[in-house]
N, C-alpha and C. Protein backbone atom coordinates (compact mmCIF):
# COMPACT_ATOMS: atom_id res chain seq x y z
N UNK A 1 110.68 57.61 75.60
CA UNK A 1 109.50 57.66 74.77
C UNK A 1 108.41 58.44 75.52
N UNK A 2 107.59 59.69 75.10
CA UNK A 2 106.52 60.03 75.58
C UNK A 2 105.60 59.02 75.78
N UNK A 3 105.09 60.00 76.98
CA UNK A 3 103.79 59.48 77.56
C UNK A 3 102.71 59.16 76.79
N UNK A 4 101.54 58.46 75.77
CA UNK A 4 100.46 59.15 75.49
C UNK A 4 99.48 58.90 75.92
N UNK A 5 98.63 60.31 75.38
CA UNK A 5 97.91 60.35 76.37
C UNK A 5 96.44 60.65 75.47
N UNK A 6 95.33 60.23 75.94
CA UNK A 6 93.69 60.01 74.62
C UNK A 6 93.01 60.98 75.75
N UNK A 7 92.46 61.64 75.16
CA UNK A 7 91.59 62.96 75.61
C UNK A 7 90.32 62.27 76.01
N UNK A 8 89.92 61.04 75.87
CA UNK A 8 88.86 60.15 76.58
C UNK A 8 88.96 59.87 77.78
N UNK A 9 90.38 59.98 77.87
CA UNK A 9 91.01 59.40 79.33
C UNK A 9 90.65 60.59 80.42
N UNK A 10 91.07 62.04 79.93
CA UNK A 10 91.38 62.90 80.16
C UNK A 10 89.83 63.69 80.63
N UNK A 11 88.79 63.32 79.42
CA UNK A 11 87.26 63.89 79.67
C UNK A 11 86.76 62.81 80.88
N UNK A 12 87.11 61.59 81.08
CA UNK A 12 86.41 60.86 82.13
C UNK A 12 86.90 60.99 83.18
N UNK A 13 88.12 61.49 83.36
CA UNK A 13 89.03 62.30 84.75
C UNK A 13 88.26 63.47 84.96
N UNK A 14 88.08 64.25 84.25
CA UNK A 14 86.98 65.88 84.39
C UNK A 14 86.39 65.51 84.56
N UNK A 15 85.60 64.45 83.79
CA UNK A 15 83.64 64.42 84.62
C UNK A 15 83.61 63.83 86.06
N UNK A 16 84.50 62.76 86.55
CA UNK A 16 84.29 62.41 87.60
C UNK A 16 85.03 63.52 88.57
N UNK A 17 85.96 64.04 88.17
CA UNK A 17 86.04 65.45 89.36
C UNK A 17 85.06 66.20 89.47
N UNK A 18 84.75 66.61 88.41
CA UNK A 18 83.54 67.80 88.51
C UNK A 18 82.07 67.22 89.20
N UNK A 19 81.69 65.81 89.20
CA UNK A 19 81.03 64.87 89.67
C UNK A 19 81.15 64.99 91.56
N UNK A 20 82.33 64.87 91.92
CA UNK A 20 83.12 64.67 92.78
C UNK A 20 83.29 66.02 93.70
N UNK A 21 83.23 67.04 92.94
CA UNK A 21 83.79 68.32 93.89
C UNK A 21 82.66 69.76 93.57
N UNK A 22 82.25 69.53 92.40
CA UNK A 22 81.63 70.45 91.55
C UNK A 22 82.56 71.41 91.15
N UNK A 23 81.78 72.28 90.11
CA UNK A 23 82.77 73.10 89.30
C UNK A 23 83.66 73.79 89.80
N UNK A 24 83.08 74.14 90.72
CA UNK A 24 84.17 75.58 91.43
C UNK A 24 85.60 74.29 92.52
N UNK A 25 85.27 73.57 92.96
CA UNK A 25 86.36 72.71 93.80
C UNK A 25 87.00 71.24 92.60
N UNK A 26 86.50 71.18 91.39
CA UNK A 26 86.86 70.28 89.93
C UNK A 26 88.63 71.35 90.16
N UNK A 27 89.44 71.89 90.45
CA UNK A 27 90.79 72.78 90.09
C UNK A 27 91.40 71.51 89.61
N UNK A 28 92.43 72.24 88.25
CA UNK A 28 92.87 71.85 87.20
C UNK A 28 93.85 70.61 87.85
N UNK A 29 94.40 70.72 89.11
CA UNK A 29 95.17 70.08 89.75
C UNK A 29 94.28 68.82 89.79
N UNK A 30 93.27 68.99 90.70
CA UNK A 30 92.62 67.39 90.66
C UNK A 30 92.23 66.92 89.51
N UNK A 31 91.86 67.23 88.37
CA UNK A 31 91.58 66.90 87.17
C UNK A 31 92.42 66.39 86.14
N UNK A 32 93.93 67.01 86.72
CA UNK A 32 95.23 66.25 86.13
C UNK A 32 95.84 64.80 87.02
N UNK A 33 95.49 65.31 88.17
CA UNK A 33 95.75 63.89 89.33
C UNK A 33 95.00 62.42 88.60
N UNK A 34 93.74 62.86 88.85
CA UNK A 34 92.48 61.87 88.23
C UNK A 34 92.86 61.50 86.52
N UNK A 35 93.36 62.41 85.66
CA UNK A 35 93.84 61.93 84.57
C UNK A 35 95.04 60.80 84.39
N UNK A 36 95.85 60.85 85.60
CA UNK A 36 97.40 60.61 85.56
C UNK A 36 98.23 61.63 84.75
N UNK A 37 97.78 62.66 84.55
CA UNK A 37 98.51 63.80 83.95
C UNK A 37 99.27 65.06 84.46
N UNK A 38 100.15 65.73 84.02
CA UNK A 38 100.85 66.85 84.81
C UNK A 38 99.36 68.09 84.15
N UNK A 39 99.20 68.88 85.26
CA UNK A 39 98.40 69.75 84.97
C UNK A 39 98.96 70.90 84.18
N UNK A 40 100.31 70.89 83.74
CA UNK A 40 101.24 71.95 82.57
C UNK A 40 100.41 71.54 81.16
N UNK A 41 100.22 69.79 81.07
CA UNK A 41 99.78 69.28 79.93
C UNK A 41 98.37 69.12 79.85
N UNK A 42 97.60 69.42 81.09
CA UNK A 42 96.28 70.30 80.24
C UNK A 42 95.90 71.35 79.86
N UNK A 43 96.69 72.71 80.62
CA UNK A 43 96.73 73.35 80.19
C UNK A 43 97.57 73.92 78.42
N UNK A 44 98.16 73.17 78.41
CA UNK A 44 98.75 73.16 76.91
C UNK A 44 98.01 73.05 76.08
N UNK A 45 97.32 71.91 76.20
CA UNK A 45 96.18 71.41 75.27
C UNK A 45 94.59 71.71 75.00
N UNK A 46 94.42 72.59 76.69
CA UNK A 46 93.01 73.02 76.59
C UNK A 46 93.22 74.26 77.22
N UNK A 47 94.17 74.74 77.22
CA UNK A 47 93.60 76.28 77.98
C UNK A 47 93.65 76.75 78.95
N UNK A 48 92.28 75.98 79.38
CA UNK A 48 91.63 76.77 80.69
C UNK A 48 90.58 75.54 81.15
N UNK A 49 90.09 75.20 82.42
CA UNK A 49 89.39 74.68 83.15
C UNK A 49 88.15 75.26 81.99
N UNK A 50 87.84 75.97 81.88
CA UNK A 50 86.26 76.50 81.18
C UNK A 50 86.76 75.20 79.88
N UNK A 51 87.67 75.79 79.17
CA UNK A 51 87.50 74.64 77.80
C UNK A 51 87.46 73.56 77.54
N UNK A 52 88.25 72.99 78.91
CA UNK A 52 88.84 71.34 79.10
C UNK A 52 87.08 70.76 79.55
N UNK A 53 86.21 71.89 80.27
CA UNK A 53 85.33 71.00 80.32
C UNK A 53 83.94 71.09 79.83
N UNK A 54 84.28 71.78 78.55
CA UNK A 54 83.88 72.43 77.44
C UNK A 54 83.78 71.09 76.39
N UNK A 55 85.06 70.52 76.35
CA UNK A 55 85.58 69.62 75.43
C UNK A 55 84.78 68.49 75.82
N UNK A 56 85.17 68.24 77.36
CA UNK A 56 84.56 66.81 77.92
C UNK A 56 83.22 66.93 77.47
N UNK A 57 82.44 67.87 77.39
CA UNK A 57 81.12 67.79 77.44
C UNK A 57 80.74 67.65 75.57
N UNK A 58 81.83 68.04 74.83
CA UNK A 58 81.31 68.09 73.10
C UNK A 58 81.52 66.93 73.42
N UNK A 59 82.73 66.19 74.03
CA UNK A 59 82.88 64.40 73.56
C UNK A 59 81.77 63.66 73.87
N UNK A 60 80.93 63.82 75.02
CA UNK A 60 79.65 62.99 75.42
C UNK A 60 78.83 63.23 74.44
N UNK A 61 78.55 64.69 73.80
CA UNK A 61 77.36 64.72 72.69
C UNK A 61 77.60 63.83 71.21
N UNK A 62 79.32 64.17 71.47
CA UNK A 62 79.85 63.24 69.90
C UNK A 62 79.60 61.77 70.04
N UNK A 63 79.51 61.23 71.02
CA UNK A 63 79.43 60.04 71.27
C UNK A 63 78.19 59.18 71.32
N UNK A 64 77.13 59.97 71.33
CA UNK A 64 75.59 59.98 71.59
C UNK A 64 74.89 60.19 70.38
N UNK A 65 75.78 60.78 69.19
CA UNK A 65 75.27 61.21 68.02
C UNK A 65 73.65 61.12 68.40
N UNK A 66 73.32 62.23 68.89
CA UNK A 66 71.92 62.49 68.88
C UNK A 66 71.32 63.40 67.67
N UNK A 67 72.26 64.16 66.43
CA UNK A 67 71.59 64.43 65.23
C UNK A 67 71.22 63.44 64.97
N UNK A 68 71.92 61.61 64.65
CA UNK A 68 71.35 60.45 64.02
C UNK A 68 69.91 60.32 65.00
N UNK A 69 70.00 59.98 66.03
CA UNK A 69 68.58 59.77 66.63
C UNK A 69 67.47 60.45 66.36
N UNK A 70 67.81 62.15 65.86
CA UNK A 70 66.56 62.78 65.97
C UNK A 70 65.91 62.76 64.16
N UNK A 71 67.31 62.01 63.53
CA UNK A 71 66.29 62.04 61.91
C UNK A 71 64.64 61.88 61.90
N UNK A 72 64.88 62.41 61.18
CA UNK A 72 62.55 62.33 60.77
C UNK A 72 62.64 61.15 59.26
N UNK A 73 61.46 60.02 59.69
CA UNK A 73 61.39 59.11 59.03
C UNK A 73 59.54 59.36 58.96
N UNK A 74 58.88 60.53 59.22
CA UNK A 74 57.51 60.31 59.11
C UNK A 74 56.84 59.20 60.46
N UNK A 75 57.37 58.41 60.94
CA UNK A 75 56.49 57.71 61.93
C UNK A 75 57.10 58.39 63.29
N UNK A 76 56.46 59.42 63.77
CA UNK A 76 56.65 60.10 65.12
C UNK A 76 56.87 59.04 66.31
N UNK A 77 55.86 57.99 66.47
CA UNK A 77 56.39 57.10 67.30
C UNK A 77 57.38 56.27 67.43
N UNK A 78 58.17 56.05 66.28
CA UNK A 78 59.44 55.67 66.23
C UNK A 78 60.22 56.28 66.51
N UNK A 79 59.86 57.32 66.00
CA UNK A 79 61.10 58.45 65.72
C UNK A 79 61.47 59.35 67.10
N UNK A 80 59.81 59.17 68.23
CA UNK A 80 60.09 59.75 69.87
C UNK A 80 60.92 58.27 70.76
N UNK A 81 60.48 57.87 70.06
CA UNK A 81 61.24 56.27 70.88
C UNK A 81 62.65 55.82 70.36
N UNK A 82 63.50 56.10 69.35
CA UNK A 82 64.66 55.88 68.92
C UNK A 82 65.14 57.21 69.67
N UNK A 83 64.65 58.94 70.15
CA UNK A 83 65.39 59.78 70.31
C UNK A 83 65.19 59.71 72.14
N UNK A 84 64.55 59.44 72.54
CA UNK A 84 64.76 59.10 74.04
C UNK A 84 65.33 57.56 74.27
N UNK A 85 65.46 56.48 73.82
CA UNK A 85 66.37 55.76 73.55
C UNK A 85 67.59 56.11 73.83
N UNK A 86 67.80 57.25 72.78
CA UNK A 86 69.46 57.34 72.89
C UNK A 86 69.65 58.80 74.07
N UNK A 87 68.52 59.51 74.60
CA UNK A 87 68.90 59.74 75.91
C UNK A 87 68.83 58.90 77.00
N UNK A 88 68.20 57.84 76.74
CA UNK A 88 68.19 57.03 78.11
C UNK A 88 69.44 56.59 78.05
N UNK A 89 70.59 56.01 76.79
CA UNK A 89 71.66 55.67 76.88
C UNK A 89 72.23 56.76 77.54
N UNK A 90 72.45 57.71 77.08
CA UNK A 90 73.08 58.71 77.66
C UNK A 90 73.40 59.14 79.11
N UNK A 91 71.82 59.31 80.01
CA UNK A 91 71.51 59.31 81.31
C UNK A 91 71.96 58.63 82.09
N UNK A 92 72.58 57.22 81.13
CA UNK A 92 72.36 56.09 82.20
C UNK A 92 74.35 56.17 82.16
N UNK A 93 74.60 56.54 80.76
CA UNK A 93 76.30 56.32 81.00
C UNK A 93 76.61 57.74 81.17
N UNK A 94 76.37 59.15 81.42
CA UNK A 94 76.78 60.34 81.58
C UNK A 94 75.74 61.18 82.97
N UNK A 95 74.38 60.39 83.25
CA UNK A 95 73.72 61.02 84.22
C UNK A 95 74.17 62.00 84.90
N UNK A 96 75.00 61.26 86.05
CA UNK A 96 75.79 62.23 87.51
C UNK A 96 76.45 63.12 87.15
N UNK A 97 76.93 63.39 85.85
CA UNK A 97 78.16 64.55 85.14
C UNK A 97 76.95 65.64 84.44
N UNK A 98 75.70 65.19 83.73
CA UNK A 98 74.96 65.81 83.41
C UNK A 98 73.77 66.63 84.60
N UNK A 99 73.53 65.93 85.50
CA UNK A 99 72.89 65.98 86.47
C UNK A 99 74.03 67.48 87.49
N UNK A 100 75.14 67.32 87.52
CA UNK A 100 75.74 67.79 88.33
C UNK A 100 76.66 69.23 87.61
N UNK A 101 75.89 68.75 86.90
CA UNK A 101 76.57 70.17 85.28
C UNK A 101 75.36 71.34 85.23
N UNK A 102 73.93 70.49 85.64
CA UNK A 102 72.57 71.70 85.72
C UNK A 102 73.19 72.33 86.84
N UNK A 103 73.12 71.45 87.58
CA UNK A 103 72.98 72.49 89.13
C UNK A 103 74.14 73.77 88.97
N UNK A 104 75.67 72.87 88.38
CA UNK A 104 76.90 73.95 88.67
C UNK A 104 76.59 74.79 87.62
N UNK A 105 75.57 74.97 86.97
CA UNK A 105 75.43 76.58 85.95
C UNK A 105 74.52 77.45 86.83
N UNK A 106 73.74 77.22 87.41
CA UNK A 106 73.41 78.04 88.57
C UNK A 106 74.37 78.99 89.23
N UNK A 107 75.40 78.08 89.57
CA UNK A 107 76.41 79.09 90.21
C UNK A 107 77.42 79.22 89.98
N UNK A 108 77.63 79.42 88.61
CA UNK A 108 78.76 79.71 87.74
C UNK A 108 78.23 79.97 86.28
N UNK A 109 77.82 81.07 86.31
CA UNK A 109 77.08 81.67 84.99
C UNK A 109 78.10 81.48 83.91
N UNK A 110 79.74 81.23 84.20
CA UNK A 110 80.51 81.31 83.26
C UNK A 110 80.43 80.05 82.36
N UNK A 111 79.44 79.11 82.73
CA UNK A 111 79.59 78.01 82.25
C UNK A 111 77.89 78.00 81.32
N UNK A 112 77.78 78.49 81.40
CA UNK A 112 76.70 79.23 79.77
C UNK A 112 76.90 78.74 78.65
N UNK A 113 77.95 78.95 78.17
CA UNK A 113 78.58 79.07 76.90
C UNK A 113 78.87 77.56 77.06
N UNK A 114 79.49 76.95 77.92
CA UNK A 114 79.16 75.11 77.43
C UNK A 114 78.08 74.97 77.78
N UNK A 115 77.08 75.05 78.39
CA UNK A 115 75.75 74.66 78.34
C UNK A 115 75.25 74.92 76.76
N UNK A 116 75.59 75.63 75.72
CA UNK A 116 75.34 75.42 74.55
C UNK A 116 75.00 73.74 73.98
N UNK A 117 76.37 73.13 74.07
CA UNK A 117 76.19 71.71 73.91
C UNK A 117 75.53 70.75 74.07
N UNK A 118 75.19 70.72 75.40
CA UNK A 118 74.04 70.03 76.14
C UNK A 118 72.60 70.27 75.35
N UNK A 119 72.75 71.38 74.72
CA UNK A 119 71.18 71.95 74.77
C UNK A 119 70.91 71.46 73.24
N UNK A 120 71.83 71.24 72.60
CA UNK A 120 72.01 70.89 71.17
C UNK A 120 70.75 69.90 71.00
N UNK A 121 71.11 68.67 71.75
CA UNK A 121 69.90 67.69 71.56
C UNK A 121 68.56 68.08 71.86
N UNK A 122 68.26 69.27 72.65
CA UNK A 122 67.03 69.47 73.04
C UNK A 122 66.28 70.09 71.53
N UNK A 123 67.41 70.42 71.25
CA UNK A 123 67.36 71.79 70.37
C UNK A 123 66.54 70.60 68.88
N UNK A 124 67.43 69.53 68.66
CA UNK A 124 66.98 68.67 67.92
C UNK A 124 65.56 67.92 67.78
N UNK A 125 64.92 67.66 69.45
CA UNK A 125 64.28 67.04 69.65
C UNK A 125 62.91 68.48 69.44
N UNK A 126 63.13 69.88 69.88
CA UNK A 126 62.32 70.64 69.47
C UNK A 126 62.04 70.84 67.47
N UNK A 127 63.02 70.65 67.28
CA UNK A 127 62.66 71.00 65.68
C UNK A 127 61.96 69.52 65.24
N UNK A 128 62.63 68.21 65.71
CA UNK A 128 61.27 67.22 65.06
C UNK A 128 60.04 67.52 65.19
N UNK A 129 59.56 68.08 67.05
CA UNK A 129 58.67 68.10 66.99
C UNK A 129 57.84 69.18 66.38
N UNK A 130 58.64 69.87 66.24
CA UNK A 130 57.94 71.37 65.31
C UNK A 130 57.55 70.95 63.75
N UNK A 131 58.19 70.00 63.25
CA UNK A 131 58.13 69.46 61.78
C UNK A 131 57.06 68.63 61.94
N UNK A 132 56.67 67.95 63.01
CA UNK A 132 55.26 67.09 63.20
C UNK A 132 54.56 67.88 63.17
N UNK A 133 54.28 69.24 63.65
CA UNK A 133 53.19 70.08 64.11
C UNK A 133 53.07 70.57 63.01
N UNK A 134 54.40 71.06 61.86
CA UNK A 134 54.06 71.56 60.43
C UNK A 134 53.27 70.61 59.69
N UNK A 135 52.99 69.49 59.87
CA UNK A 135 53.16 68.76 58.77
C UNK A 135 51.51 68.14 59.58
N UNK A 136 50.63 68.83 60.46
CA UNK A 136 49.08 68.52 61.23
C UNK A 136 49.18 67.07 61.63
N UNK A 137 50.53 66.56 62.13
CA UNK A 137 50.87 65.39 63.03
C UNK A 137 50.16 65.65 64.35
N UNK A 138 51.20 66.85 64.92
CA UNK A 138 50.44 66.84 66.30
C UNK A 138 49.91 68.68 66.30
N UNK A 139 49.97 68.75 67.59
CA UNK A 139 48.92 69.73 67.94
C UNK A 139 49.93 70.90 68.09
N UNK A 140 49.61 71.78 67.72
CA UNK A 140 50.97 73.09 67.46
C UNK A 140 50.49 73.44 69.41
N UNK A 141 52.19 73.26 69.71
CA UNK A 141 52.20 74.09 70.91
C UNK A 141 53.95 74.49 71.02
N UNK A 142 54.45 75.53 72.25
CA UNK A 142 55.66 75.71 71.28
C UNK A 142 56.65 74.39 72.02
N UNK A 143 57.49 74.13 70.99
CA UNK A 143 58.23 73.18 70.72
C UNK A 143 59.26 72.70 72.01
N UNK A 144 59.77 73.65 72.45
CA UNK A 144 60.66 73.57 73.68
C UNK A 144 60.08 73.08 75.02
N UNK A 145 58.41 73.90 75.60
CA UNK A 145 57.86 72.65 76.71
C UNK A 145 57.38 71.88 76.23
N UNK A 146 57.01 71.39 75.05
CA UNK A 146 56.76 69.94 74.95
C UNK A 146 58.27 69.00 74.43
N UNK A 147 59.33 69.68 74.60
CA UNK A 147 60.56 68.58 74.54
C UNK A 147 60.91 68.56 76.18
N UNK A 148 60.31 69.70 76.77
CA UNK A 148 60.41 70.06 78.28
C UNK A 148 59.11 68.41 78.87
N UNK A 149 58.06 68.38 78.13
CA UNK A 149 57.38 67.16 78.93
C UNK A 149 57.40 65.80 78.36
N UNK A 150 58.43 65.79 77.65
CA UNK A 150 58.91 64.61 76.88
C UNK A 150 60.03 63.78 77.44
N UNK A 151 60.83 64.69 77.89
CA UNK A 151 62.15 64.78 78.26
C UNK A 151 62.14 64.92 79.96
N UNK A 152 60.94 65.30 80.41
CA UNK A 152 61.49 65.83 81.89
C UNK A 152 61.06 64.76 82.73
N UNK A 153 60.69 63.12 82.20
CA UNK A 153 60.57 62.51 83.65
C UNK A 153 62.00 61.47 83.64
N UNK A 154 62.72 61.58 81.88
CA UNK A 154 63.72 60.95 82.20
C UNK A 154 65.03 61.68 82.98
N UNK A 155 64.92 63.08 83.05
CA UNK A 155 65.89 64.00 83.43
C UNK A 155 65.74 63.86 85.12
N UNK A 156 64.15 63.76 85.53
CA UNK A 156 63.92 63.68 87.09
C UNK A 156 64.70 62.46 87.60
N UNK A 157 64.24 61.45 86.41
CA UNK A 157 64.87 60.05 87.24
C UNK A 157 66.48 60.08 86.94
N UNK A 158 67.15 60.67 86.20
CA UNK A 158 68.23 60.62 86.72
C UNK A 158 69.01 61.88 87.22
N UNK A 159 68.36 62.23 87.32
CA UNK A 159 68.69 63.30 89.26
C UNK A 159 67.99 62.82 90.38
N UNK A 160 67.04 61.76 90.26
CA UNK A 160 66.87 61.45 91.53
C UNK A 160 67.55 60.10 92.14
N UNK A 161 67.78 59.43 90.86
CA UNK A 161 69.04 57.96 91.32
C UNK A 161 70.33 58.46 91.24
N UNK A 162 71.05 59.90 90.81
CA UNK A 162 72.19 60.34 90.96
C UNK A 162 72.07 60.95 92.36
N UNK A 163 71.47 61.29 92.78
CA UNK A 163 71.36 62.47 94.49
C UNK A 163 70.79 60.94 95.84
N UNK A 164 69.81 59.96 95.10
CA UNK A 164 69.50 59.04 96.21
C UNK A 164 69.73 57.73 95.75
N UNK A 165 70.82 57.05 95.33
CA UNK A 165 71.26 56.01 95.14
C UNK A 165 70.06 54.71 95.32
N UNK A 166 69.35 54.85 96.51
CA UNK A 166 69.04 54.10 96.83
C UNK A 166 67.51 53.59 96.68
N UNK A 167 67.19 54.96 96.40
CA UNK A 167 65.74 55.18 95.58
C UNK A 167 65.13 53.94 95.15
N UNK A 168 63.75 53.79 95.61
CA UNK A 168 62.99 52.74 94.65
C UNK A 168 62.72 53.45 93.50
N UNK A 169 63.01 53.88 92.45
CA UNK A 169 62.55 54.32 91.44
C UNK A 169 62.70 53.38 90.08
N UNK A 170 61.15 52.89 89.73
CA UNK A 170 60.78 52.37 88.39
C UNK A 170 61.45 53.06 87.30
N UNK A 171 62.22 52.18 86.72
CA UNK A 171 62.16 52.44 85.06
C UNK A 171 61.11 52.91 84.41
N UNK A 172 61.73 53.75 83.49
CA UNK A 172 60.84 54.66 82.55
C UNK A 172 60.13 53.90 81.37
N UNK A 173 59.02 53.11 81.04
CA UNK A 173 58.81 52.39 79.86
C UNK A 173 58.81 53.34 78.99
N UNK A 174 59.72 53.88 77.87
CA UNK A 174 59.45 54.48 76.90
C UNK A 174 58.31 54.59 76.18
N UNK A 175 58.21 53.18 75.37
CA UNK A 175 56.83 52.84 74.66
C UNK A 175 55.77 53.48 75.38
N UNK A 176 55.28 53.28 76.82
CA UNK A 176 53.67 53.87 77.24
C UNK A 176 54.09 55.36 77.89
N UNK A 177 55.29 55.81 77.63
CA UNK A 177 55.64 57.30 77.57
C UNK A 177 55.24 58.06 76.54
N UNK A 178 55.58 57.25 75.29
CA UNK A 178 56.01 57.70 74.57
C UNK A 178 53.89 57.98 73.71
N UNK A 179 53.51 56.91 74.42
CA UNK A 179 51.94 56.96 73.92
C UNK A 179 51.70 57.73 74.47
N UNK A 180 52.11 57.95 76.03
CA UNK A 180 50.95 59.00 76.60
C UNK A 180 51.22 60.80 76.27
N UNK A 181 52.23 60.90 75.86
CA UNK A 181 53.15 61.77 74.97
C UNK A 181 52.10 62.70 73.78
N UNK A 182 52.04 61.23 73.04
CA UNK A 182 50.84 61.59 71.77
C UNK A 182 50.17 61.77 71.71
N UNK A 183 49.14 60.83 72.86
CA UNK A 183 47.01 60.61 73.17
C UNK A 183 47.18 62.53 73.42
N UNK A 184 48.21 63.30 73.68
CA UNK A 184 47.47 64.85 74.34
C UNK A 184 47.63 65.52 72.91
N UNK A 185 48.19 64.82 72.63
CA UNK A 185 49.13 66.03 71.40
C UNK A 185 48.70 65.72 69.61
N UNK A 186 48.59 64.26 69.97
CA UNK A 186 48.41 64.08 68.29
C UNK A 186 47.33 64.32 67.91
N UNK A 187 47.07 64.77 66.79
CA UNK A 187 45.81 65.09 65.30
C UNK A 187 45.76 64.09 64.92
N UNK A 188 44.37 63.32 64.91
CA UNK A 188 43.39 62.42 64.39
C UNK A 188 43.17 62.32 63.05
C-alpha cells in the first residue's frame, strides 16, 4: 500500500528547513529528510525548490484567510482590530518562517515572485484603509506606509523574539495600538 502523504506535512518540513538553514542551504534533500519523504516525490509534485516553497507559503495565507479579516463593516476600529488580530495569529504560529523569508529575499531576488503572497494581506489591509480615506474616515495619506505603521511594530516584535528568544519584549495591546493608529489619522 502507498505511502500517503498531506502537503501540510510537507509545507511544515520546508518552513522549518528554510527556518533552519535559509533559502540557499533549505536543498530539496533536507526538505524531503524533514518531510519523511524521498526527494524524487517532491520533485514530482512541486517542481522545483522555488515552487515547493511557493506552495508552503500560499498554504499559510490560505490558512489565515486574511481576505475574511480585512472585510469592511464601516466601524474602522473593529475592522483594524479583527485584521491585526489575525496577523498576530499568524506571527505568532508562522513568525520565524515569515521573519526568515524577509531577510532570504534580499539575497535571492529569485524569490520575488513568492513574495507576491505574503504581500497579498498588506495589499488588503492598504485598500481598507484607502476605502476609509474615500469615504472622509481618516486622513488621505498613501495607503501602503500607513499599513507600513500599522503593521510595523507587530512585524518588529516578531523579528525580534524570532532572532532573541530571550528578549523582554511586551505584548502588543492591539486595542491602544489600534487607538493610537486613529488619534493621527482619523477625521472628526
Amino acid at each position: 500500500m502507498p505511502k500517503i502523504i498531506h502537503d501540510e506535512q510537507i509545507f511544515r518540513a520546508v518552513m522549518e528547513t528554510v527556518i533552519a538553514h535559509g533559502y540557499a542551504g533549505a536543498t530539496t534533500k533536507k526538505m524531503a529528510e524533514a518531510a519523511n519523504v524521498s526527494e524524487m516525490t517532491l520533485f514530482r509534485k512541486f517542481e522545483s525548490k522555488q515552487k515547493l516553497v511557493k506552495q508552503a507559503m500560499a498554504s499559510i495565507i490560505k490558512q489565515v484567510d486574511f481576505a475574511g479579516a480585512a472585510r469592511y463593516t464601516g466601524d474602522i476600529e473593529a475592522d483594524l482590530l479583527r485584521l491585526l488580530r489575525s496577523y498576530m495569529n499568524a506571527m505568532a504560529y508562522h513568525g520565524n518562517f515569515y521573519a526568515t523569508f524577509l531577510f532570504e529575499i534580499t539575497r535571492n531576488p529569485q524569490l520575488m515572485d513568492v513574495f507576491e503572497q505574503p504581500s497579498a494581506p498588506f495589499q488588503l489591509l492598504g485598500e481598507l484603509l484607502y476605502r476609509y480615506q474615500q469615504e472622509d474616515v481618516l486622513k488621505p495619506e498613501n495607503p501602503v506606509l500607513a499599513s507600513g505603521t500599522l503593521l510595523g511594530p507587530m512585524i518588529y516584535s516578531a523579528m525580534v523574539r524570532s532572532a532573541v528568544p530571550q528578549a523582554d519584549l511586551p505584548e502588543l495591546d492591539l486595542e491602544v495600538h489600534v487607538r493610537y493608529f486613529l488619534s493621527g489619522r482619523a477625521i472628526n
